[in-house]
N, C-alpha and C. Protein backbone atom coordinates (compact mmCIF):
# COMPACT_ATOMS: atom_id res chain seq x y z
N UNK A 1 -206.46 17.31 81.82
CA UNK A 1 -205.67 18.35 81.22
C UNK A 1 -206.57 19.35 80.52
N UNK A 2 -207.81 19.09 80.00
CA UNK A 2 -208.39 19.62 79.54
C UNK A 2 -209.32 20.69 80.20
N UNK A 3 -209.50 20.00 81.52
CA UNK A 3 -210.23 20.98 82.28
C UNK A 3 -208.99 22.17 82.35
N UNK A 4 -208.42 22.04 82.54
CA UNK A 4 -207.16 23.09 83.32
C UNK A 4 -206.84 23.98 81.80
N UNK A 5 -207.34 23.76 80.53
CA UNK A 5 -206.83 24.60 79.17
C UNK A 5 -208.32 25.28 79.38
N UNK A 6 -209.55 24.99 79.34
CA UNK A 6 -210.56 25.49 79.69
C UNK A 6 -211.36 26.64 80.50
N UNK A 7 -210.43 26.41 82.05
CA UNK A 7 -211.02 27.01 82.34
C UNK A 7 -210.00 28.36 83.05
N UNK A 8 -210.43 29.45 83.80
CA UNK A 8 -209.49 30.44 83.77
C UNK A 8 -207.93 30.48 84.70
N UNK A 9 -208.46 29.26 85.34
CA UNK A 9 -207.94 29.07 86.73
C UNK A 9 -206.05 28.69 86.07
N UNK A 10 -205.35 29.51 86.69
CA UNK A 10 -203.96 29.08 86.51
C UNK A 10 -202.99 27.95 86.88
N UNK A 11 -203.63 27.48 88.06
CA UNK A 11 -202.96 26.39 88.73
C UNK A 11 -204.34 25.70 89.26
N UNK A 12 -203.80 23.98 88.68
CA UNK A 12 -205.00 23.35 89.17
C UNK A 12 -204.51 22.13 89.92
N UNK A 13 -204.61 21.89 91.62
CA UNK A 13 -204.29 20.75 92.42
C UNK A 13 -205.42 19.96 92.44
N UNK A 14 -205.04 18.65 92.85
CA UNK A 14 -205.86 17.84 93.48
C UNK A 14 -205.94 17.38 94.70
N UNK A 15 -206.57 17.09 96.09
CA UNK A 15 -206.26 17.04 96.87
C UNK A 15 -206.87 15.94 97.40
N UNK A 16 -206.85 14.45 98.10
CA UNK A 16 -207.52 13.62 98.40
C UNK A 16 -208.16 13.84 99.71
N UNK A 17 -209.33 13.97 99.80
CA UNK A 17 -209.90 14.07 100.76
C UNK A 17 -209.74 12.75 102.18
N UNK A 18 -209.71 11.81 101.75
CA UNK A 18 -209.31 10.35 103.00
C UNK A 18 -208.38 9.92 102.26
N UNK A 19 -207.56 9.63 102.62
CA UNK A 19 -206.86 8.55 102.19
C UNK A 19 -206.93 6.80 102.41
N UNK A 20 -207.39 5.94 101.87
CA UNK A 20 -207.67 4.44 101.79
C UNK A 20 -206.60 3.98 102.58
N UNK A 21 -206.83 3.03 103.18
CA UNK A 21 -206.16 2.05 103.78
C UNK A 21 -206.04 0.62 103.82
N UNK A 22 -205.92 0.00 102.48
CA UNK A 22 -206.27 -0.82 102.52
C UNK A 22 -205.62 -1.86 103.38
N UNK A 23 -204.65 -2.08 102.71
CA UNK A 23 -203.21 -3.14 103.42
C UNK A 23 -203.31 -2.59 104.89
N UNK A 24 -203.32 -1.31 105.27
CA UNK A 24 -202.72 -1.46 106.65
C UNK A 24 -203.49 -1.51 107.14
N UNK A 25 -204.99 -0.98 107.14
CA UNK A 25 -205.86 -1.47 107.97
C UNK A 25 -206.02 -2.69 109.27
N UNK A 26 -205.57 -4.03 108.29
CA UNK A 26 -205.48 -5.31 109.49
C UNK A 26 -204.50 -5.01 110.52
N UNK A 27 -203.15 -4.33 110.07
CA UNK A 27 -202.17 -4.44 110.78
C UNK A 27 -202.13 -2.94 111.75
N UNK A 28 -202.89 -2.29 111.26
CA UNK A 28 -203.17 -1.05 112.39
C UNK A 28 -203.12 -1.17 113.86
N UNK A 29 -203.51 -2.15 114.58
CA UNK A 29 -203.04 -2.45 116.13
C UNK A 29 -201.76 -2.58 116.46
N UNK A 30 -200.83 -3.22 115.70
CA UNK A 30 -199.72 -4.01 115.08
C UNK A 30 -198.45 -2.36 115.46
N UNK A 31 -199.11 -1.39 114.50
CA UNK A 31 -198.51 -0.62 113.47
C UNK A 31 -198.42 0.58 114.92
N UNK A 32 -199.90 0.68 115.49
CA UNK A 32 -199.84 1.53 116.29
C UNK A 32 -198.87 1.27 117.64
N UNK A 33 -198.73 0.12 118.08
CA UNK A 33 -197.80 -0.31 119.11
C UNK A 33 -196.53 0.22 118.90
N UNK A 34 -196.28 -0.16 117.87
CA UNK A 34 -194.78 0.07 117.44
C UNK A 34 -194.61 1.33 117.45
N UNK A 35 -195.21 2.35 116.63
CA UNK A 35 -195.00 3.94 116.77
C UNK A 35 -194.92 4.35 118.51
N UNK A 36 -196.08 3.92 119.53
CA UNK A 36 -196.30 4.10 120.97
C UNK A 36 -195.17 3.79 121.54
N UNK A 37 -194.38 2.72 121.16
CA UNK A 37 -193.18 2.28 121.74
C UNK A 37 -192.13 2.66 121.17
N UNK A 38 -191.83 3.15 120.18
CA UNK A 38 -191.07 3.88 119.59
C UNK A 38 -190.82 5.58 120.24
N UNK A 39 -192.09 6.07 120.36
CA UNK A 39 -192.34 7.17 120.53
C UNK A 39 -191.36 7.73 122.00
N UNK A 40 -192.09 6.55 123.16
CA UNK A 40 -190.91 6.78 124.29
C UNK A 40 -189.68 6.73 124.48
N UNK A 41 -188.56 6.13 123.60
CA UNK A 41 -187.72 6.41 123.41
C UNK A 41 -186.64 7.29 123.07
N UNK A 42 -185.46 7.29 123.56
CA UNK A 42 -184.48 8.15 123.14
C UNK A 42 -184.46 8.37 121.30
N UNK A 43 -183.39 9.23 121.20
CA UNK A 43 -183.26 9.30 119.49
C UNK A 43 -182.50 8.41 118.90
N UNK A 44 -181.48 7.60 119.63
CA UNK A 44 -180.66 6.56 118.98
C UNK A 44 -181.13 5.23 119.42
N UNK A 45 -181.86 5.17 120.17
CA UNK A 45 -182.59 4.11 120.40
C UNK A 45 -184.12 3.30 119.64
N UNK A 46 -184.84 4.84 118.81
CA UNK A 46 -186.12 4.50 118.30
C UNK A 46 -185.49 3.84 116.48
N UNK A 47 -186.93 3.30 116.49
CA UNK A 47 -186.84 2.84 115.24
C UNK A 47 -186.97 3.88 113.91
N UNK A 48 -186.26 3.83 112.76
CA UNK A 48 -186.52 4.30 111.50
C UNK A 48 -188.02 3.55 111.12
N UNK A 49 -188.53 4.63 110.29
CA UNK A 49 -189.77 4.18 109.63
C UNK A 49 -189.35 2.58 108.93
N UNK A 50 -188.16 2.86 108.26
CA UNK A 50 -187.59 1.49 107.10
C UNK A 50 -187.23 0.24 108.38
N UNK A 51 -187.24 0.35 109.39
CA UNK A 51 -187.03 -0.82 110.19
C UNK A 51 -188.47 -1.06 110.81
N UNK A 52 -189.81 -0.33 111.11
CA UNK A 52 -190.37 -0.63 110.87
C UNK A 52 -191.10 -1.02 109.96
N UNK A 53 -191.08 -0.39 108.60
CA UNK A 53 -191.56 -1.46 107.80
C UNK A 53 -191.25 -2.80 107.76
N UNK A 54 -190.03 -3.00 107.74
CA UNK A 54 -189.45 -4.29 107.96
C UNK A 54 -189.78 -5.22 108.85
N UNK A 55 -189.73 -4.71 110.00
CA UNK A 55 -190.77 -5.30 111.12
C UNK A 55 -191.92 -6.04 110.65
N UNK A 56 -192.93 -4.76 110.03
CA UNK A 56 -194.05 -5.62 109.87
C UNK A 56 -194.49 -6.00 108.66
N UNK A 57 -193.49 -6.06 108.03
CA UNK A 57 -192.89 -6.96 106.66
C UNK A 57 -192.87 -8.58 107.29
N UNK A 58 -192.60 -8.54 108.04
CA UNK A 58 -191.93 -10.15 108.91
C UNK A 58 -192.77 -10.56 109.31
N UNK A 59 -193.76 -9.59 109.97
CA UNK A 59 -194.98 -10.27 110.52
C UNK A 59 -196.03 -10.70 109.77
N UNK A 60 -195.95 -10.60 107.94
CA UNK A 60 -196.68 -10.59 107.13
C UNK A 60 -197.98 -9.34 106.60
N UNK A 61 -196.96 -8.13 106.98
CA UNK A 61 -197.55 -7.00 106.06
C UNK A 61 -197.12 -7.00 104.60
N UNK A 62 -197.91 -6.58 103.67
CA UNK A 62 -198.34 -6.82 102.04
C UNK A 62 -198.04 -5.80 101.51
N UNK A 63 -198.15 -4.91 102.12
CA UNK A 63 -198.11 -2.84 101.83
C UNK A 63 -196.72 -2.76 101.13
N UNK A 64 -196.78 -1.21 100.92
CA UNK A 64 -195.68 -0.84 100.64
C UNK A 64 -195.18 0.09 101.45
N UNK A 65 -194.03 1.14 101.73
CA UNK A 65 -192.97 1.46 102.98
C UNK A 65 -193.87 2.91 102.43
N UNK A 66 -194.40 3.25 101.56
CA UNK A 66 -194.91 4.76 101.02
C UNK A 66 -196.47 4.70 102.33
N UNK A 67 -197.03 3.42 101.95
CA UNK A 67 -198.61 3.39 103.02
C UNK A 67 -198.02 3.40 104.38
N UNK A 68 -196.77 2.90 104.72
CA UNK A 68 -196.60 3.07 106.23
C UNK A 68 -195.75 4.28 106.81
N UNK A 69 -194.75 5.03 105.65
CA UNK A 69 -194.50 6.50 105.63
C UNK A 69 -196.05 7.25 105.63
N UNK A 70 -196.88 7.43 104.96
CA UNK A 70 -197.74 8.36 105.15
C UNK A 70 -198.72 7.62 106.50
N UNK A 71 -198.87 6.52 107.10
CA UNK A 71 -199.86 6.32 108.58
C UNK A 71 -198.85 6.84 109.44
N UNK A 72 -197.67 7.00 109.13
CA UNK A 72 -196.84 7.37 110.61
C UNK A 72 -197.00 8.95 110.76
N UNK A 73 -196.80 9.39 109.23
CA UNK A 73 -197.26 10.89 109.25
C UNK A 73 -198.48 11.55 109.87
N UNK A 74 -199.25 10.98 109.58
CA UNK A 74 -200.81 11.06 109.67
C UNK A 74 -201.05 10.71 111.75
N UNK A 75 -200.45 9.48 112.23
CA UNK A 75 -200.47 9.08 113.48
C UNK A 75 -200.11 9.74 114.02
N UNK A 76 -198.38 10.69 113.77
CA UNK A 76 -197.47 11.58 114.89
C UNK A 76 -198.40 13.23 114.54
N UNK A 77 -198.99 13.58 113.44
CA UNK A 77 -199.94 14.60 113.69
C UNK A 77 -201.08 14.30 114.51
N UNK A 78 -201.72 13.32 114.27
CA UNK A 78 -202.64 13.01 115.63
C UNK A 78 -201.89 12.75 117.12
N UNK A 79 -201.11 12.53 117.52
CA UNK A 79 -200.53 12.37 118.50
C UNK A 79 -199.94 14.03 118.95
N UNK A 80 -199.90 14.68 118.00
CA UNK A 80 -199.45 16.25 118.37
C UNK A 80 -200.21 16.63 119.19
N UNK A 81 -201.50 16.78 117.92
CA UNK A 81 -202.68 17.52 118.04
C UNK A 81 -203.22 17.37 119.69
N UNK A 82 -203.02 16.43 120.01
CA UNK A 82 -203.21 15.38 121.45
C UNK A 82 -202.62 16.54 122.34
N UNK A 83 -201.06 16.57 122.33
CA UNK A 83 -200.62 16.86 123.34
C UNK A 83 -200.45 18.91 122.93
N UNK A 84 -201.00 19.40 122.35
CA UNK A 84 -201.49 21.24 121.87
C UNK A 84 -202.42 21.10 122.85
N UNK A 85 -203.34 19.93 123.12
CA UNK A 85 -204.93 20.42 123.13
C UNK A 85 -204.47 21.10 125.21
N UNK A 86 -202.99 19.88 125.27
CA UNK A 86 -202.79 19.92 126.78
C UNK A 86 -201.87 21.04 127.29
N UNK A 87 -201.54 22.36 126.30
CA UNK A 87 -200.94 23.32 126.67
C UNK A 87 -201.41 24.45 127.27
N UNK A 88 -201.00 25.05 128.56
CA UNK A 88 -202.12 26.13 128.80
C UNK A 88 -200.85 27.36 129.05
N UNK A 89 -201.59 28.46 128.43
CA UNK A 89 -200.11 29.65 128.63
C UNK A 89 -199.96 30.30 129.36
N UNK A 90 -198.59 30.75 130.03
CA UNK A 90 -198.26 30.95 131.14
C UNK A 90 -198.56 32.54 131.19
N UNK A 91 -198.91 33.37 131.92
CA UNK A 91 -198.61 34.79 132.13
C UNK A 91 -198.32 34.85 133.17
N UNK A 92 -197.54 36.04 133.07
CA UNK A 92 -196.42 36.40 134.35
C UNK A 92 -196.81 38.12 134.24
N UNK A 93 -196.53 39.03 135.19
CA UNK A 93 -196.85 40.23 135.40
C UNK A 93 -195.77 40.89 134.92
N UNK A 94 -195.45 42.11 133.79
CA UNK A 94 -194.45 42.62 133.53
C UNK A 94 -193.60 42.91 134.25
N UNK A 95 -192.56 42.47 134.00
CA UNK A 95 -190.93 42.87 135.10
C UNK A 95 -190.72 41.72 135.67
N UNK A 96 -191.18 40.60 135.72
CA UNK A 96 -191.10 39.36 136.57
C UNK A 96 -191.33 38.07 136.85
N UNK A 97 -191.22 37.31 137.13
CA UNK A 97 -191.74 35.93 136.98
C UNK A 97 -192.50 35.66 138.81
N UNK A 98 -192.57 36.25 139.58
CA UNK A 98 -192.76 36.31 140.45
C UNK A 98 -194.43 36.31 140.86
């Protein structure tokens, strides 16, 4: 708090550069299946994050539902990023698709 009365700056964030993993680390093979198989699915068919936690609650994950909300976040942006890299853009000649 003190830095931030100090110095001129009006707004002061913090931002974590990695985020730790501890707990999920072991279960990361585990964790990634489930999102992969999740992923192919319809929308009433895939799992909620809270049923996967639960999942691998059962299987003897330790974590909490906040560490496996932010790896799913973190996984479906890597999984984006994946499928951007595979977009290529279309041009067409004015007046036509032809």
């Amino acid at each position: 708090m003190s830095k931030i009365l100090r110095s001129d700056e009006t707004s002061f964030s913090y931002e974590r550069e990695r985020q730790p993993m501890p707990k999920i680390g072991p279960w990361q093979d585990q964790f990634d299946a489930l999102l992969s198989s999740n992923r192919g699915k319809f929308g009433r068919d895939r799992l909620t994050l809270v049923r996967i936690y639960e999942e691998l609650h059962r299987l003897g994950y330790e974590g909490g539902y906040d560490a496996v909300r932010r790896y799913a976040k973190s996984w479906a942006k890597a999984q984006g990023s994946a499928s951007e890299d595979a977009y290529g853009p279309l041009f067409f000649p004015p007046g036509g698709f032809n």
